[in-house]
PDB file of N, CA and C in Angstrom:
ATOM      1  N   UNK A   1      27.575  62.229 176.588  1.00  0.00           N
ATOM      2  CA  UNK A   1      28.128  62.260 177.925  1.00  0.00           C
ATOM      3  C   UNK A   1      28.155  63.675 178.481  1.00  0.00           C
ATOM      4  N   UNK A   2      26.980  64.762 178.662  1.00  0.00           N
ATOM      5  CA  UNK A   2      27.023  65.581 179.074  1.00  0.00           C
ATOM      6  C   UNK A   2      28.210  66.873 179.043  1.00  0.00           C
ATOM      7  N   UNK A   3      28.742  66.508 177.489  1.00  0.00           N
ATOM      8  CA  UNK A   3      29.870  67.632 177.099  1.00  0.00           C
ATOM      9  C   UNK A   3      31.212  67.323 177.744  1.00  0.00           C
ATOM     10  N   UNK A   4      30.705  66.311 178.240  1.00  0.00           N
ATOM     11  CA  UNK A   4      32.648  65.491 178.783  1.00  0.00           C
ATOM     12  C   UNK A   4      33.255  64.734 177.992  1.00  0.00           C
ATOM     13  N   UNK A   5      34.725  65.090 177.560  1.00  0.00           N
ATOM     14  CA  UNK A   5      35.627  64.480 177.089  1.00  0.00           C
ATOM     15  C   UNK A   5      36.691  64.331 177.514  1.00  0.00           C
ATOM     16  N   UNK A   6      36.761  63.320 177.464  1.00  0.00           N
ATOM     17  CA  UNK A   6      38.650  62.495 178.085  1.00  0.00           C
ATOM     18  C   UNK A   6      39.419  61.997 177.003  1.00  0.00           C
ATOM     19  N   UNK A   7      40.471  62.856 176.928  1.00  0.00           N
ATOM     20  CA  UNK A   7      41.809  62.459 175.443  1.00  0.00           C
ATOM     21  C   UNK A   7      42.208  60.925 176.417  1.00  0.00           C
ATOM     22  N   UNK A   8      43.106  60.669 175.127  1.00  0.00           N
ATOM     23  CA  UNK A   8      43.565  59.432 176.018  1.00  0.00           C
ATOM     24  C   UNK A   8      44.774  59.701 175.847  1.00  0.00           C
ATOM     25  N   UNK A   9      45.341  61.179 175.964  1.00  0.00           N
ATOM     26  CA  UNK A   9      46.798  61.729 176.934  1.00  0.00           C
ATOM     27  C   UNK A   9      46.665  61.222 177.954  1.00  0.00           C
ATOM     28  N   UNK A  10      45.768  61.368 178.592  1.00  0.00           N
ATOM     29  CA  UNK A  10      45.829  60.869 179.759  1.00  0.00           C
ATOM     30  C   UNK A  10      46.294  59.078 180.510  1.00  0.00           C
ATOM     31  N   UNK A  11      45.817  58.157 179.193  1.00  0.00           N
ATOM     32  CA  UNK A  11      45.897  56.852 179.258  1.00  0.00           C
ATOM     33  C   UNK A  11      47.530  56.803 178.970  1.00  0.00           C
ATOM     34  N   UNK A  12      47.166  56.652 177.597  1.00  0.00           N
ATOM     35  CA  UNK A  12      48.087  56.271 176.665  1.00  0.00           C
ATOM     36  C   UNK A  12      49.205  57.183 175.572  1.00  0.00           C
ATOM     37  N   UNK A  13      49.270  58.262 175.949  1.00  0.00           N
ATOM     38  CA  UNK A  13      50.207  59.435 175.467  1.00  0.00           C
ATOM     39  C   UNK A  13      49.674  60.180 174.396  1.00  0.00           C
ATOM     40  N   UNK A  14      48.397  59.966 174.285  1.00  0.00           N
ATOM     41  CA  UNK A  14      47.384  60.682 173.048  1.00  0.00           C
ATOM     42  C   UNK A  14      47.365  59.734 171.965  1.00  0.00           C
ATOM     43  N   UNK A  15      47.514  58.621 172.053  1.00  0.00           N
ATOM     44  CA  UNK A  15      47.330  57.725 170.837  1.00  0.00           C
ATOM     45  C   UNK A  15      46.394  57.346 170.822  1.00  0.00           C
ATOM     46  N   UNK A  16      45.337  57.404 169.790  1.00  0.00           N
ATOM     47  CA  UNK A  16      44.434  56.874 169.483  1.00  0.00           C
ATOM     48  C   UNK A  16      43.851  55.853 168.851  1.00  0.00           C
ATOM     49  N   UNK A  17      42.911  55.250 169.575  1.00  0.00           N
ATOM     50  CA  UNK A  17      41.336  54.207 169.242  1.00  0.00           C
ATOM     51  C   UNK A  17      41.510  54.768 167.590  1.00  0.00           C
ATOM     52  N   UNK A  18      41.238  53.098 166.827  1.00  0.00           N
ATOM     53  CA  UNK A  18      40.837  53.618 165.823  1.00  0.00           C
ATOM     54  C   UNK A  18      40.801  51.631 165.310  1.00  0.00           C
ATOM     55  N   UNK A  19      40.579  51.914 164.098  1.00  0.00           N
ATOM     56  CA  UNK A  19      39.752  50.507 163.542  1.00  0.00           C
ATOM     57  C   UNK A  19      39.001  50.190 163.769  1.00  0.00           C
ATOM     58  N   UNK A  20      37.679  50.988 164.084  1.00  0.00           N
ATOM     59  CA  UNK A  20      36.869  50.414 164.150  1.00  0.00           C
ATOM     60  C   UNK A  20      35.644  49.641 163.071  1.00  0.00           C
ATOM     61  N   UNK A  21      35.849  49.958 162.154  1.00  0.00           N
ATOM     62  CA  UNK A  21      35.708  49.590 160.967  1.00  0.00           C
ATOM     63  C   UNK A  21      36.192  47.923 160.379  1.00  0.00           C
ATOM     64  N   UNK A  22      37.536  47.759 161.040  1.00  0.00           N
ATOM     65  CA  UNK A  22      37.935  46.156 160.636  1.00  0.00           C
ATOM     66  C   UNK A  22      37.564  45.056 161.014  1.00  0.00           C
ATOM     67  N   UNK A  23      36.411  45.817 162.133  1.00  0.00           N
ATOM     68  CA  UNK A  23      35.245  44.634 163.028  1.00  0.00           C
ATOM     69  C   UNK A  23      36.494  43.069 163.117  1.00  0.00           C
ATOM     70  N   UNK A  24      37.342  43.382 164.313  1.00  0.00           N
ATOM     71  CA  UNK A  24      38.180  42.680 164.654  1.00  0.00           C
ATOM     72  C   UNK A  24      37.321  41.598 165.734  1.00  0.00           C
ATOM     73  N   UNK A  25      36.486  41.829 166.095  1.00  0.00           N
ATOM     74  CA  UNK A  25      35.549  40.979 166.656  1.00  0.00           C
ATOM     75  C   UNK A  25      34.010  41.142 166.304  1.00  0.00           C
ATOM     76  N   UNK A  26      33.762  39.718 166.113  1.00  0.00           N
ATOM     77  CA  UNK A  26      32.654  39.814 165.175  1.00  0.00           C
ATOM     78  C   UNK A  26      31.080  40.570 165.631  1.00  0.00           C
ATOM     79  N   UNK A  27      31.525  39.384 167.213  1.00  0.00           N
ATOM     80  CA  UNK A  27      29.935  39.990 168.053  1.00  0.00           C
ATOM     81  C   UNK A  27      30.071  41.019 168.777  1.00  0.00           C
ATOM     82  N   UNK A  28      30.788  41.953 168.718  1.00  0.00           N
ATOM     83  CA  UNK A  28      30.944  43.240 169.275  1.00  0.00           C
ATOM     84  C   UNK A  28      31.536  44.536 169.192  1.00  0.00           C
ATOM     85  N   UNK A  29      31.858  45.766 169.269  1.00  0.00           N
ATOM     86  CA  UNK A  29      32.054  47.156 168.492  1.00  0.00           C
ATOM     87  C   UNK A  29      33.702  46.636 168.976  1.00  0.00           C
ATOM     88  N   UNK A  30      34.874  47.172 168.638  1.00  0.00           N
ATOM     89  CA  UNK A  30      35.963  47.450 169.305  1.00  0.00           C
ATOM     90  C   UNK A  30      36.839  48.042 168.752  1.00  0.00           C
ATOM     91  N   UNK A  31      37.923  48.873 169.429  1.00  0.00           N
ATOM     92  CA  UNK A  31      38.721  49.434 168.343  1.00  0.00           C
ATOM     93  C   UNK A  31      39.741  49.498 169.189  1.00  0.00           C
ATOM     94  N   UNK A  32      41.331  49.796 168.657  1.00  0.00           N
ATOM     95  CA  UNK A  32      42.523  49.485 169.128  1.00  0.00           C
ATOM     96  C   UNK A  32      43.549  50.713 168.977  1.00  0.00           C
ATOM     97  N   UNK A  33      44.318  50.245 169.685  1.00  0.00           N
ATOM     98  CA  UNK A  33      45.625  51.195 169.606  1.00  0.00           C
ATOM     99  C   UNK A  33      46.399  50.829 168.145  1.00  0.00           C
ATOM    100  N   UNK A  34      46.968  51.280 167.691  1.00  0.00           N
ATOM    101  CA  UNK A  34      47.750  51.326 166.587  1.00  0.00           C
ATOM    102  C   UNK A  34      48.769  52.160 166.482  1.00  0.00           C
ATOM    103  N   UNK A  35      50.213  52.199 166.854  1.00  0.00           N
ATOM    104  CA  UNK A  35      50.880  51.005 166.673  1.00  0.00           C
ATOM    105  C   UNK A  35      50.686  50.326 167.595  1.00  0.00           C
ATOM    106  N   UNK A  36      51.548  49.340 168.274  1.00  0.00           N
ATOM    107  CA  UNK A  36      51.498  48.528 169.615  1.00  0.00           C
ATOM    108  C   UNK A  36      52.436  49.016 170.200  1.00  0.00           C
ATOM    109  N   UNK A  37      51.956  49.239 171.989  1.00  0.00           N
ATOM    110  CA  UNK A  37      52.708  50.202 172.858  1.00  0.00           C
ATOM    111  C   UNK A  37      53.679  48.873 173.556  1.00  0.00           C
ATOM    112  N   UNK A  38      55.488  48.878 173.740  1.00  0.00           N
ATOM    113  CA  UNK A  38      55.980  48.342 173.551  1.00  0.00           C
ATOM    114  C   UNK A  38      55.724  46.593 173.697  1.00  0.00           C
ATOM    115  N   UNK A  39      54.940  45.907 172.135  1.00  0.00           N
ATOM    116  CA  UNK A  39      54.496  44.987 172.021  1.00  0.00           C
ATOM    117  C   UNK A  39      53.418  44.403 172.478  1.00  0.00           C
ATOM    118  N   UNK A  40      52.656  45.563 173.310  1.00  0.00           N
ATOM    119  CA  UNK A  40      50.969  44.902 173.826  1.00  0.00           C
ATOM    120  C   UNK A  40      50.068  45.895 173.046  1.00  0.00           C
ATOM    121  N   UNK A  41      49.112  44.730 172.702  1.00  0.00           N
ATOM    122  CA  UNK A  41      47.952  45.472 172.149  1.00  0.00           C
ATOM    123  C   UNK A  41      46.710  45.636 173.006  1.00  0.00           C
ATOM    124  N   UNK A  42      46.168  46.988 172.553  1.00  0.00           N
ATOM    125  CA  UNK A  42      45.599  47.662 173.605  1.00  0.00           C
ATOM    126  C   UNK A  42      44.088  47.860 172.674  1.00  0.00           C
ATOM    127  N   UNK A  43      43.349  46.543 173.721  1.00  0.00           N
ATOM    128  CA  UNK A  43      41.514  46.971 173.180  1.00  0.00           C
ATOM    129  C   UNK A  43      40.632  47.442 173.649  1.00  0.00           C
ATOM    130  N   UNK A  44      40.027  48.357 173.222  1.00  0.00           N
ATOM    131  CA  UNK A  44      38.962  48.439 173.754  1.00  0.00           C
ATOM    132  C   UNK A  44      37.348  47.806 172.859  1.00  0.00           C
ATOM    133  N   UNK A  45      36.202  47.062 174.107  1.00  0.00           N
ATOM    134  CA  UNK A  45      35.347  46.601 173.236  1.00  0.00           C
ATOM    135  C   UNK A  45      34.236  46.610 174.180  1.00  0.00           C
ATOM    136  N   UNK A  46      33.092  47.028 173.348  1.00  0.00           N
ATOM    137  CA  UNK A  46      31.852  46.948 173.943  1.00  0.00           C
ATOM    138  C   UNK A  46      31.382  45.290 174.804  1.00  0.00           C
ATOM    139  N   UNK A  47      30.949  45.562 175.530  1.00  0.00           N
ATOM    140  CA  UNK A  47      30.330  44.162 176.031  1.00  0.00           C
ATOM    141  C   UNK A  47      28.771  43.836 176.274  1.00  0.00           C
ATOM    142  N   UNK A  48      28.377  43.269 176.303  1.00  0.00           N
ATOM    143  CA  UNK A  48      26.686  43.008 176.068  1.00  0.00           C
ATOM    144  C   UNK A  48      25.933  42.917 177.552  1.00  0.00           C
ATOM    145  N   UNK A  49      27.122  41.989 178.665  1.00  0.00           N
ATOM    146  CA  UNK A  49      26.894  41.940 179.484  1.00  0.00           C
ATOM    147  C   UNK A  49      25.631  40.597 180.278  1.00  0.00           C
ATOM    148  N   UNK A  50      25.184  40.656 181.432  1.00  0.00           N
ATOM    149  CA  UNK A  50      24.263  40.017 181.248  1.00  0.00           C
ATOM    150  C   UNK A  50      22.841  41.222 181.857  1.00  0.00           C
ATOM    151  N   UNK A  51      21.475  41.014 181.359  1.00  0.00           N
ATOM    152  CA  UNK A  51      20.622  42.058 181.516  1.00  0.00           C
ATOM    153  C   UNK A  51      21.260  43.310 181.498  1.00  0.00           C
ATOM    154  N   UNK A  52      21.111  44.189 182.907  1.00  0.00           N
ATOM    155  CA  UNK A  52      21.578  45.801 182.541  1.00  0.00           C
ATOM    156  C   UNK A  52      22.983  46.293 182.746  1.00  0.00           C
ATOM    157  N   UNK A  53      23.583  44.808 182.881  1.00  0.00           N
ATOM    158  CA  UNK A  53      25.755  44.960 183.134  1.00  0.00           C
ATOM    159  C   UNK A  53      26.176  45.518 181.807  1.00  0.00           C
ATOM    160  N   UNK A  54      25.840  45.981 180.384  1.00  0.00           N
ATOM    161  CA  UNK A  54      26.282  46.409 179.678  1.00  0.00           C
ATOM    162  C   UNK A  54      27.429  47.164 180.180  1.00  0.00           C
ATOM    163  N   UNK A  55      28.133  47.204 178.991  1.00  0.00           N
ATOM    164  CA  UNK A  55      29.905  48.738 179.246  1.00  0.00           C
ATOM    165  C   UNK A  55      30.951  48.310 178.357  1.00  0.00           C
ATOM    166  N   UNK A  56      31.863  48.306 178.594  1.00  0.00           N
ATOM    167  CA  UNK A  56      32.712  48.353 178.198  1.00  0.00           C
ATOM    168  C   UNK A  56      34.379  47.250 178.935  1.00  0.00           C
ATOM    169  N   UNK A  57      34.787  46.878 178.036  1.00  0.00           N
ATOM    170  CA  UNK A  57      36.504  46.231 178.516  1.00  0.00           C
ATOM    171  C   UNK A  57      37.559  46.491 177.887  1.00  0.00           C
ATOM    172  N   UNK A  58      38.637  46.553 178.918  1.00  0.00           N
ATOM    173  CA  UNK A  58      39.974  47.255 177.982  1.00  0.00           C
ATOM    174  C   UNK A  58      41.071  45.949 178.377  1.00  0.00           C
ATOM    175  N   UNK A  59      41.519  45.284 177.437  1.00  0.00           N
ATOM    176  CA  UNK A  59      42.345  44.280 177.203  1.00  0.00           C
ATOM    177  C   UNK A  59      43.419  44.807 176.820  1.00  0.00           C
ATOM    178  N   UNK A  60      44.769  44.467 178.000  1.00  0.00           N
ATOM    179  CA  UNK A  60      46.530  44.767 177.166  1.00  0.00           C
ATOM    180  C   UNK A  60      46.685  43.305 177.679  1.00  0.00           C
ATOM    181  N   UNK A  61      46.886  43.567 176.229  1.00  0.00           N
ATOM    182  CA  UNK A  61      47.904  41.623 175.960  1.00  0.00           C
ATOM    183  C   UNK A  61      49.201  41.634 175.231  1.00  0.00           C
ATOM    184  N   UNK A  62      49.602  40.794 175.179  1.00  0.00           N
ATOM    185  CA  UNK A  62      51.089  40.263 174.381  1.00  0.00           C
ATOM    186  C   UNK A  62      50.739  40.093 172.908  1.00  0.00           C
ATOM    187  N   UNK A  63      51.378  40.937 172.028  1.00  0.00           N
ATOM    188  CA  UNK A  63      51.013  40.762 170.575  1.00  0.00           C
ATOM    189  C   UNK A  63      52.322  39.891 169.939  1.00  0.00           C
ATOM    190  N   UNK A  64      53.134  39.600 170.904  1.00  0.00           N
ATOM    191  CA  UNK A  64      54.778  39.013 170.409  1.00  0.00           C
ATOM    192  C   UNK A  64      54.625  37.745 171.387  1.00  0.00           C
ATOM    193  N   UNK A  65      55.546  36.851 170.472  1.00  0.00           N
ATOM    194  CA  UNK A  65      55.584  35.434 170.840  1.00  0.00           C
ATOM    195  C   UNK A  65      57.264  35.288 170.755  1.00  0.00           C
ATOM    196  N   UNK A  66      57.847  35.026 172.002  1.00  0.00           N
ATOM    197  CA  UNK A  66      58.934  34.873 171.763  1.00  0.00           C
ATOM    198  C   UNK A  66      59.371  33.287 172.279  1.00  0.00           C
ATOM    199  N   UNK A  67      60.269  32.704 171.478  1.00  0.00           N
ATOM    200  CA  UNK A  67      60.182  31.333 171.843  1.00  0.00           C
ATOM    201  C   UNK A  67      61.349  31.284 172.917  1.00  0.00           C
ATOM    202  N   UNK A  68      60.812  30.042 173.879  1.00  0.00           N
ATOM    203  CA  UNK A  68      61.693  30.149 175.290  1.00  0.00           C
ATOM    204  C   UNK A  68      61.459  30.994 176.415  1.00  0.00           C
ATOM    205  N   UNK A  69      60.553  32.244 176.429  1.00  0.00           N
ATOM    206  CA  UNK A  69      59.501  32.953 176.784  1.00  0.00           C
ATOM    207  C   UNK A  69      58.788  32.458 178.194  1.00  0.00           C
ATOM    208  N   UNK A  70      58.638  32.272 179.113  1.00  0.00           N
ATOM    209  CA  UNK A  70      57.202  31.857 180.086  1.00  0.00           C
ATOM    210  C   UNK A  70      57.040  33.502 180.508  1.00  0.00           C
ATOM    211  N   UNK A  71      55.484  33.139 180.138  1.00  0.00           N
ATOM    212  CA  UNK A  71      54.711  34.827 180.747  1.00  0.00           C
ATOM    213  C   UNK A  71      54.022  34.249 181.615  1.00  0.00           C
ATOM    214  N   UNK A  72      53.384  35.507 182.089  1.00  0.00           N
ATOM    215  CA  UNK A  72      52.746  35.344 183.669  1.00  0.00           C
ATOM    216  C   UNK A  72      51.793  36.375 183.352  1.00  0.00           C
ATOM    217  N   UNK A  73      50.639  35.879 184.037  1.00  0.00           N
ATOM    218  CA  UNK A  73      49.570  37.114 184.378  1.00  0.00           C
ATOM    219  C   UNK A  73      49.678  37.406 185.180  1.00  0.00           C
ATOM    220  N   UNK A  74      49.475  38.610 185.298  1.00  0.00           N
ATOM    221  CA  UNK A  74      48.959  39.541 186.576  1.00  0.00           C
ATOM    222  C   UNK A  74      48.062  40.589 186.318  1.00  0.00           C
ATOM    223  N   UNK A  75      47.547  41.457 187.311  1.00  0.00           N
ATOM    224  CA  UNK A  75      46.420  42.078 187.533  1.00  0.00           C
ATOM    225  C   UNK A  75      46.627  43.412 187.301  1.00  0.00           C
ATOM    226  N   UNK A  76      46.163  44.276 186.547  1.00  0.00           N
ATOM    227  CA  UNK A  76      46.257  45.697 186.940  1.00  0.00           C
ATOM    228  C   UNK A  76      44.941  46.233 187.317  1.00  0.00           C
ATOM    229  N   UNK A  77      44.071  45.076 187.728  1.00  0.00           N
ATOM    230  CA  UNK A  77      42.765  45.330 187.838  1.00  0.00           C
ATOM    231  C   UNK A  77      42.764  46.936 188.962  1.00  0.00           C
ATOM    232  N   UNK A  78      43.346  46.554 190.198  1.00  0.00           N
ATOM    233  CA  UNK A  78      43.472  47.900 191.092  1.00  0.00           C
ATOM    234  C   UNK A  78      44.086  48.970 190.986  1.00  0.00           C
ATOM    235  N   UNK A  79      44.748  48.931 189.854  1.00  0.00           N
ATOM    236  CA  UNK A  79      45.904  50.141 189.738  1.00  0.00           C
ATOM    237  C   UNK A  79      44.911  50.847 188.743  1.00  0.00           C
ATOM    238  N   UNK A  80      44.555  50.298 187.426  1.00  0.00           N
ATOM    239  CA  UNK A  80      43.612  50.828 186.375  1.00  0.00           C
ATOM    240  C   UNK A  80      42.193  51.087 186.759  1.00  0.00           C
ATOM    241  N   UNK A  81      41.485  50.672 188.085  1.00  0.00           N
ATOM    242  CA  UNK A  81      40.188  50.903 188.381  1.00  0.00           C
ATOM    243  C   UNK A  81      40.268  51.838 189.267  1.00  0.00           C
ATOM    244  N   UNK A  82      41.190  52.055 189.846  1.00  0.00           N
ATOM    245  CA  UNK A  82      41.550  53.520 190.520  1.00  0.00           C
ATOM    246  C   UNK A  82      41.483  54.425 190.158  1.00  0.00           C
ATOM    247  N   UNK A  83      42.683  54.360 188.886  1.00  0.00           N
ATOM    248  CA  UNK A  83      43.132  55.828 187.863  1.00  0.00           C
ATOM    249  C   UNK A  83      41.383  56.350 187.179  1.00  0.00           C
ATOM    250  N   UNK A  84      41.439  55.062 186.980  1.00  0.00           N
ATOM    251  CA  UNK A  84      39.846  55.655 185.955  1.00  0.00           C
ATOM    252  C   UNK A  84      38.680  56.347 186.912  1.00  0.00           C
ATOM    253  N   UNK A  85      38.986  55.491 188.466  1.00  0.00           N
ATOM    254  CA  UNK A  85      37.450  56.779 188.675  1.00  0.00           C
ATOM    255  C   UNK A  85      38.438  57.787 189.475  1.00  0.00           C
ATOM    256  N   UNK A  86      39.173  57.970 189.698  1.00  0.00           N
ATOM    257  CA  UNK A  86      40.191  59.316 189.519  1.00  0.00           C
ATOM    258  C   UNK A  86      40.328  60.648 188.538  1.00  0.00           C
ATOM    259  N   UNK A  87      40.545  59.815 187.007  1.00  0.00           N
ATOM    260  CA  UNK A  87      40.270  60.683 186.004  1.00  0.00           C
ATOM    261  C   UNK A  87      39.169  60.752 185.536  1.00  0.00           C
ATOM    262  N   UNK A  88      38.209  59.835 185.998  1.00  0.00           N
ATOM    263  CA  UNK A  88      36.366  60.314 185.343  1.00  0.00           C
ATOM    264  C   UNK A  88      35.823  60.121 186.530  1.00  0.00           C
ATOM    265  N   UNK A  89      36.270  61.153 187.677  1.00  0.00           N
ATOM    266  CA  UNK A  89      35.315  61.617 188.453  1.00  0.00           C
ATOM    267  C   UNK A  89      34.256  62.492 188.409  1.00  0.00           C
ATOM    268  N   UNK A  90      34.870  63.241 187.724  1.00  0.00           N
ATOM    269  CA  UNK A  90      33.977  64.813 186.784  1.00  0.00           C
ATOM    270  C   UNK A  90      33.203  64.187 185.782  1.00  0.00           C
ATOM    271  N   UNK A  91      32.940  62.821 185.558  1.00  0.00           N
ATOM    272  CA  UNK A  91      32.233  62.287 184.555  1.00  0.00           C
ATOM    273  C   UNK A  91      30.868  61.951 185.000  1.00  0.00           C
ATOM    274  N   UNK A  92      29.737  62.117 185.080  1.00  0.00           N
ATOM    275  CA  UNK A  92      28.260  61.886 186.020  1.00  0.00           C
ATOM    276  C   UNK A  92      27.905  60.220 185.115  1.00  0.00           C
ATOM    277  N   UNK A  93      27.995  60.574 183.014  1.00  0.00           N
ATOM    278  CA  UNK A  93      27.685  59.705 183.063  1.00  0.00           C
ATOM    279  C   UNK A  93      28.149  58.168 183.004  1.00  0.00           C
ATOM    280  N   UNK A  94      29.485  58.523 183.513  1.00  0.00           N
ATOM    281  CA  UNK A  94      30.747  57.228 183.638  1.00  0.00           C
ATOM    282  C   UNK A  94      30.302  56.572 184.679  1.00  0.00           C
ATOM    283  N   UNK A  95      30.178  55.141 185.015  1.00  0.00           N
ATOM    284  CA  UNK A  95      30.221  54.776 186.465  1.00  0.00           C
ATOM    285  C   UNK A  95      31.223  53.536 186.528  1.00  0.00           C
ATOM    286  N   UNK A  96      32.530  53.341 187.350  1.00  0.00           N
ATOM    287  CA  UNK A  96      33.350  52.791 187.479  1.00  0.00           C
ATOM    288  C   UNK A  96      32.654  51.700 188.446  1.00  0.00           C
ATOM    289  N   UNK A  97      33.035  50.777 188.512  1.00  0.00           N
ATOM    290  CA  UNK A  97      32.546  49.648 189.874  1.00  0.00           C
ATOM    291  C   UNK A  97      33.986  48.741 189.930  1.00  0.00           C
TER     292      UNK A  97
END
């Protein structure tokens, strides 16, 4: 990436990607936060895409099941696709969409 690096202070308080080795998914690279940031686990994983959509996805989910519980989805799709081409603007070979 043209001598660019992004800590993930910036994300996630400097905690780091790692397992990648425990091939937590079979058909694809991914590696995780460790510990879990209060009870969501945080992935990141290559994607195949279809033809030249290759990249990347970052999944925070619920790693706790609490009974009596109703969750809800929602989106951080606009808040997190912001920050990122915000903080990898200086990145040429990043491209956010």
């Amino acid at each position: 990436m043209s001598g660019f690096c992004l800590s993930t202070e910036a994300f996630f308080g400097g905690l780091a990607f790692g397992g990648k080795e425990l091939e937590i998914y079979e058909e694809v690279p991914a590696v995780f936060i460790d510990p879990l940031i209060l009870g969501l686990k945080i992935v990141l994983q290559g994607y195949k895409g279809f033809q030249e959509e290759a990249g990347y996805t970052l999944s925070i989910s619920s790693d706790v099941d609490f009974e009596g519980v109703i969750y809800k989805d929602f989106s951080l799709d606009d808040y997190l696709g912001q920050l990122l081409k915000t903080l990898l603007k200086d990145a040429p070979d990043i491209v956010i969409q």
